[in-house]
C-alpha atoms as a PDB file:
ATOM      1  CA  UNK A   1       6.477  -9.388 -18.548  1.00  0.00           C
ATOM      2  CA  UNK A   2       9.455  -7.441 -17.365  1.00  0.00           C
ATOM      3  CA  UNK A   3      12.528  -9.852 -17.397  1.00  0.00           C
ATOM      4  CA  UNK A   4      14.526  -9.265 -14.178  1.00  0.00           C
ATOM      5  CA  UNK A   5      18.030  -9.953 -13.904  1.00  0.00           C
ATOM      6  CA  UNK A   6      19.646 -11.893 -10.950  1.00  0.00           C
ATOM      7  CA  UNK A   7      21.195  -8.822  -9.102  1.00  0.00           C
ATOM      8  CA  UNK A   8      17.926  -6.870  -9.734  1.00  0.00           C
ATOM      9  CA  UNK A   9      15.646  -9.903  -7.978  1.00  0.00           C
ATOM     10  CA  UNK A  10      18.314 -10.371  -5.376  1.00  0.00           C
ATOM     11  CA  UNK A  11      18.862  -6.101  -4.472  1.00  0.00           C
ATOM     12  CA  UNK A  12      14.739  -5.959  -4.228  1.00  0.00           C
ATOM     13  CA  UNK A  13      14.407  -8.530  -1.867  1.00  0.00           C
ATOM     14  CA  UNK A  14      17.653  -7.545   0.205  1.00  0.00           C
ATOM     15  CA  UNK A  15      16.238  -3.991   0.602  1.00  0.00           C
ATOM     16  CA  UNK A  16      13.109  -4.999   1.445  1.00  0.00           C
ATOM     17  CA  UNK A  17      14.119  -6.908   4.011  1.00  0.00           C
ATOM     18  CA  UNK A  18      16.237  -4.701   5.972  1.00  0.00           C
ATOM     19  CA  UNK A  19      14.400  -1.364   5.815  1.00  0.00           C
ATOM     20  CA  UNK A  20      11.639  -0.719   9.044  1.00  0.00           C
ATOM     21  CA  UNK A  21       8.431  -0.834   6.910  1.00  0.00           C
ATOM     22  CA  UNK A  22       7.285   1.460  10.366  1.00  0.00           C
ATOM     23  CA  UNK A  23       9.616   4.175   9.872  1.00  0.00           C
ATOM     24  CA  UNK A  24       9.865   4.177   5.977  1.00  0.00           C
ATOM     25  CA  UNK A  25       6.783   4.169   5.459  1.00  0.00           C
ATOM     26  CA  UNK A  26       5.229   6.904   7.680  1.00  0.00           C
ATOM     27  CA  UNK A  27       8.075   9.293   6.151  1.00  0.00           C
ATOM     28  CA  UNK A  28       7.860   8.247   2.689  1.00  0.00           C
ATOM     29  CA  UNK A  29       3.782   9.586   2.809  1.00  0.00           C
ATOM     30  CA  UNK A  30       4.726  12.238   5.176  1.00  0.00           C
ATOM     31  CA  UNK A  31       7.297  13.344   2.232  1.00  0.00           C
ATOM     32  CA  UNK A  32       4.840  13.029  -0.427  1.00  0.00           C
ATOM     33  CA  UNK A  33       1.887  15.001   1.560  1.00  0.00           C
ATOM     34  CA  UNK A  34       4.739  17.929   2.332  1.00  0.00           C
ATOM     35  CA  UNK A  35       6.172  18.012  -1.040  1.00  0.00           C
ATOM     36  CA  UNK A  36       3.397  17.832  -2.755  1.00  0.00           C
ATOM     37  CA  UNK A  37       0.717  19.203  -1.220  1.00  0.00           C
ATOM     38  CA  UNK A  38      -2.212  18.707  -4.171  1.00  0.00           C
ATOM     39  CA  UNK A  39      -1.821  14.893  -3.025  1.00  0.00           C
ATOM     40  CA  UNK A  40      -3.359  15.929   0.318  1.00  0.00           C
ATOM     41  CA  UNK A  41      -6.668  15.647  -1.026  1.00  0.00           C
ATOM     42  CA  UNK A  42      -6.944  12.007  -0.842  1.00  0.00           C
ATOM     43  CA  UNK A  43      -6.507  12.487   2.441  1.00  0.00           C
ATOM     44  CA  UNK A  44      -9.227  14.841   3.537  1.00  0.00           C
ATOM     45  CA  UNK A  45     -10.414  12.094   6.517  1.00  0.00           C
ATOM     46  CA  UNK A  46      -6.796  12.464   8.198  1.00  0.00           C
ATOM     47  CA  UNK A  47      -7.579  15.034  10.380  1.00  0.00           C
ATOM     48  CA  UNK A  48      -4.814  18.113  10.812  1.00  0.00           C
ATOM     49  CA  UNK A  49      -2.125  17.888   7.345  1.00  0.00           C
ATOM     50  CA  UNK A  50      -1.452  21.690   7.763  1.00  0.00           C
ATOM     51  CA  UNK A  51       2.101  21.396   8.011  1.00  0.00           C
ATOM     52  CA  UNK A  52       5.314  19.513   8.064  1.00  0.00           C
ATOM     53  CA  UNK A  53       5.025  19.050  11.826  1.00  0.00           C
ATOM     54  CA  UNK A  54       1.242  17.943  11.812  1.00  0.00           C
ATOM     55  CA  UNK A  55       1.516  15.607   8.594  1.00  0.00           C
ATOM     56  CA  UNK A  56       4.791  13.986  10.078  1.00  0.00           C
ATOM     57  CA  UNK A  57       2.973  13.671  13.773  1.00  0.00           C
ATOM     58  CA  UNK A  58      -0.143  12.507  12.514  1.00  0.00           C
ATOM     59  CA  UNK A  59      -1.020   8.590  13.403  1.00  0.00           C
ATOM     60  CA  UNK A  60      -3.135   7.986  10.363  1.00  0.00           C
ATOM     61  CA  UNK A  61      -0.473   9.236   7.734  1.00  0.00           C
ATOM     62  CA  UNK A  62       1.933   6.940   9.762  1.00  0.00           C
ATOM     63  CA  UNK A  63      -1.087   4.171   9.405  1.00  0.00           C
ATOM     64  CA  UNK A  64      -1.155   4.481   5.870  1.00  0.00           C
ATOM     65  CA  UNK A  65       2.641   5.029   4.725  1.00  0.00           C
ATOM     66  CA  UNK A  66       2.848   1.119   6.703  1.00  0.00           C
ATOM     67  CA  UNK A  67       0.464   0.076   4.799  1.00  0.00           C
ATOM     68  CA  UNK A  68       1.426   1.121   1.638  1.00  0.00           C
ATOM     69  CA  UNK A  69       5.046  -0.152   2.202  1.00  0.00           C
ATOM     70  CA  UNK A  70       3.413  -3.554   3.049  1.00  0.00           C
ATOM     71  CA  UNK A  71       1.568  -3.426  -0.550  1.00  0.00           C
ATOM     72  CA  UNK A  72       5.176  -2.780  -1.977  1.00  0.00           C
ATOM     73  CA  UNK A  73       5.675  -6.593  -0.410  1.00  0.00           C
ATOM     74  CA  UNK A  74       3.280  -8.226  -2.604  1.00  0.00           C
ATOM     75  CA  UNK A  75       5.127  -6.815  -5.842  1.00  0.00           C
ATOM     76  CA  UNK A  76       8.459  -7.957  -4.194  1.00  0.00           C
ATOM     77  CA  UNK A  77       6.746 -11.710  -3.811  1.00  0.00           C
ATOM     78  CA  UNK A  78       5.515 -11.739  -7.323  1.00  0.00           C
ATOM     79  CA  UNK A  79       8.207  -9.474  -9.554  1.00  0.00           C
ATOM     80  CA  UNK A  80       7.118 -12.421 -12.490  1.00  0.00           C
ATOM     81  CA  UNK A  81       3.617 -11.065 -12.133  1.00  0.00           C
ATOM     82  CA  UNK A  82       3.284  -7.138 -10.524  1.00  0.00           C
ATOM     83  CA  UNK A  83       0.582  -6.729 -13.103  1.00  0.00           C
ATOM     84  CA  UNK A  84      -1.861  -9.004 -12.175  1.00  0.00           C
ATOM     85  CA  UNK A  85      -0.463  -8.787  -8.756  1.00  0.00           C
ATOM     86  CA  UNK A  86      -2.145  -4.844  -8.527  1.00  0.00           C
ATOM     87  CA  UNK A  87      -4.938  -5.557 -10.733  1.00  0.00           C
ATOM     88  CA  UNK A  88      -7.684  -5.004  -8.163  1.00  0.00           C
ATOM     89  CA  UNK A  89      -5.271  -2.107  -6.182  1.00  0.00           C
ATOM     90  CA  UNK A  90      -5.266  -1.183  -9.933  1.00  0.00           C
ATOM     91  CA  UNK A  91      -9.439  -0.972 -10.095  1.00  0.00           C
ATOM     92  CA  UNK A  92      -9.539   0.320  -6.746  1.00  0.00           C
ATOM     93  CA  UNK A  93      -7.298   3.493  -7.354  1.00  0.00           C
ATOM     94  CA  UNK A  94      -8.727   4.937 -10.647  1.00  0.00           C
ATOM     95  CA  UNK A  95     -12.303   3.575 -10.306  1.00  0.00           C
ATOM     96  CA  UNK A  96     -13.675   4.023  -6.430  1.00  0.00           C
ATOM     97  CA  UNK A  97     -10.563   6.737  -5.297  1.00  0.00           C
ATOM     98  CA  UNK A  98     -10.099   8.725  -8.538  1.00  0.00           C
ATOM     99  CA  UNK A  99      -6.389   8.998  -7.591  1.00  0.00           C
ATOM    100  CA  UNK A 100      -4.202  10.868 -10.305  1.00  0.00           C
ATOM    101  CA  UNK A 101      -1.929   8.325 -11.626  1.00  0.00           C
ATOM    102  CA  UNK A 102       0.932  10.598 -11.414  1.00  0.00           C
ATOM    103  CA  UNK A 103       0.634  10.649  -7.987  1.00  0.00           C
ATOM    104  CA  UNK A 104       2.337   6.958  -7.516  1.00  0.00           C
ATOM    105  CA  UNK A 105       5.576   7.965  -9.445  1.00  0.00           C
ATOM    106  CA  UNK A 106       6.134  11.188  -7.142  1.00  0.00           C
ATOM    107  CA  UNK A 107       5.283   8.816  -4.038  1.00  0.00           C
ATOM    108  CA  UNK A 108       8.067   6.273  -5.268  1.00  0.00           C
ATOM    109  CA  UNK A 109      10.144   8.948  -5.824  1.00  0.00           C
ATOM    110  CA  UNK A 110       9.865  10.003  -2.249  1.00  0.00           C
ATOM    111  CA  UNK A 111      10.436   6.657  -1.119  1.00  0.00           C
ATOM    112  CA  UNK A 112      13.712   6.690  -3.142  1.00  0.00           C
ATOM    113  CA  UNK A 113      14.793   9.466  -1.195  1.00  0.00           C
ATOM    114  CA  UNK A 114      13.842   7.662   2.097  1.00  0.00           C
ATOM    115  CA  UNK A 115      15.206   4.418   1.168  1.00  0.00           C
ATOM    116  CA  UNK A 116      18.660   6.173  -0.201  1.00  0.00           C
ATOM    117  CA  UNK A 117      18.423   8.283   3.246  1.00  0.00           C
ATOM    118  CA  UNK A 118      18.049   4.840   5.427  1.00  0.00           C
ATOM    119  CA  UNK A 119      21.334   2.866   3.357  1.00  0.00           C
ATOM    120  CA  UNK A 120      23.303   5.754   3.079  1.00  0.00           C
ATOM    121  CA  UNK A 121      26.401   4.629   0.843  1.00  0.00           C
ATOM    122  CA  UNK A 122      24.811   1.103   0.097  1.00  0.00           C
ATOM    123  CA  UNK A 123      22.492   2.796  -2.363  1.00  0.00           C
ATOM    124  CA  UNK A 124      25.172   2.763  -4.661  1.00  0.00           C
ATOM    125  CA  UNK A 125      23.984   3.782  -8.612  1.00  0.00           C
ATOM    126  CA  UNK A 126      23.552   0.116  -9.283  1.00  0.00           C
ATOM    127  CA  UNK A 127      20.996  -0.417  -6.711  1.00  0.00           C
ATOM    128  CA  UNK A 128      19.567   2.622  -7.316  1.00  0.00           C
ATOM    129  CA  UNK A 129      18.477   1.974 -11.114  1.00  0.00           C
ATOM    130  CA  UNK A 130      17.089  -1.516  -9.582  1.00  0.00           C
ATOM    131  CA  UNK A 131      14.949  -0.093  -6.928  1.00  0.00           C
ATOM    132  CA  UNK A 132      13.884   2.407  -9.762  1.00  0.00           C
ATOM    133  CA  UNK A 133      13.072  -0.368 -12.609  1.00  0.00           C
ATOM    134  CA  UNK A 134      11.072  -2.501 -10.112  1.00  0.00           C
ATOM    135  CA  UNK A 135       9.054   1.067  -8.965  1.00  0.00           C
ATOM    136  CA  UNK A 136       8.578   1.756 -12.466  1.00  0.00           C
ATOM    137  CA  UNK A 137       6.771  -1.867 -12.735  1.00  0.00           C
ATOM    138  CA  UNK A 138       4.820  -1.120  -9.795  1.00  0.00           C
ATOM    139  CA  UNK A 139       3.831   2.369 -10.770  1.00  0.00           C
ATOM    140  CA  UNK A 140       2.868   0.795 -14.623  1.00  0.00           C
ATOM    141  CA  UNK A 141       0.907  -1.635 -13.003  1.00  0.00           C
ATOM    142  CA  UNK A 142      -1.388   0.670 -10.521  1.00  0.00           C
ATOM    143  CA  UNK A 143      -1.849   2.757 -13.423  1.00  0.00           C
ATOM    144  CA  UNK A 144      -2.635  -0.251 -15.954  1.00  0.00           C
ATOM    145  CA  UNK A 145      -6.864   0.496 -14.737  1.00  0.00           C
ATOM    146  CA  UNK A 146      -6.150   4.219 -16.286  1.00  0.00           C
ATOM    147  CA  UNK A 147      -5.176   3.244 -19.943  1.00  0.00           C
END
């Protein structure tokens, strides 16, 4: 169990609950698929990801980054429990989609960059290395299926 302090709990749930899971999102997988292209695979039923301008226009990328921002809200309602929490996204990820593991670190990392873009000076070093620890936990926890 990861032990939480009260600033940590308290900076999770206040950036979760100002950022606009509908533009976050979409950029934070648009990021990922540009940046790191290998990741594109998983994607192969997404139609047109040829570029910057046709992975950041296309509706199902958008789709998806929403959806994966939402899953980010079930960690943010259970931070006493992530583990269990993303036990079955866990199963799903390395057992029916093969996905690298690696892959969810560089996504969070793009969504660091995303988030940090959206608060500007409010992502000050303090709530950076809490949004980091509780991606860390999430990241841990998708990969738990893996070990």
């Amino acid at each position: 169990m990861v032990e939480w302090t009260d600033f940590e709990r308290a900076t999770i749930q206040d950036i979760f609950s100002k950022i606009d899971y509908d533009i976050v999102g979409p950029a934070t997988l648009a990021r990922c698929l540009v940046v790191y292209p290998w990741c594109q695979r998983y994607f192969g039923n997404f139609g047109n990801l040829y570029n910057a301008a046709a992975i950041s226009s296309n509706p199902m990328v958008a789709k998806h980054g929403t959806i994966i921002l939402h899953g980010l809200d079930r960690a943010v309602k259970n931070m006493d429990d992530i583990k269990n929490t993303y036990a079955e996204l866990s199963v799903l990820h390395s057992e029916k989609l093969h996905v690298d593991p690696d892959n969810f670190k560089l996504l969070t990392d793009c969504l660091t960059i995303v988030v940090a873009g959206q608060m500007g000076k409010g992502f000050t070093g303090e709530v950076q290395a809490a949004f980091q620890k509780f991606l860390a936990v999430v990241v841990s926890s998708l990969g738990r299926q893996y070990h």
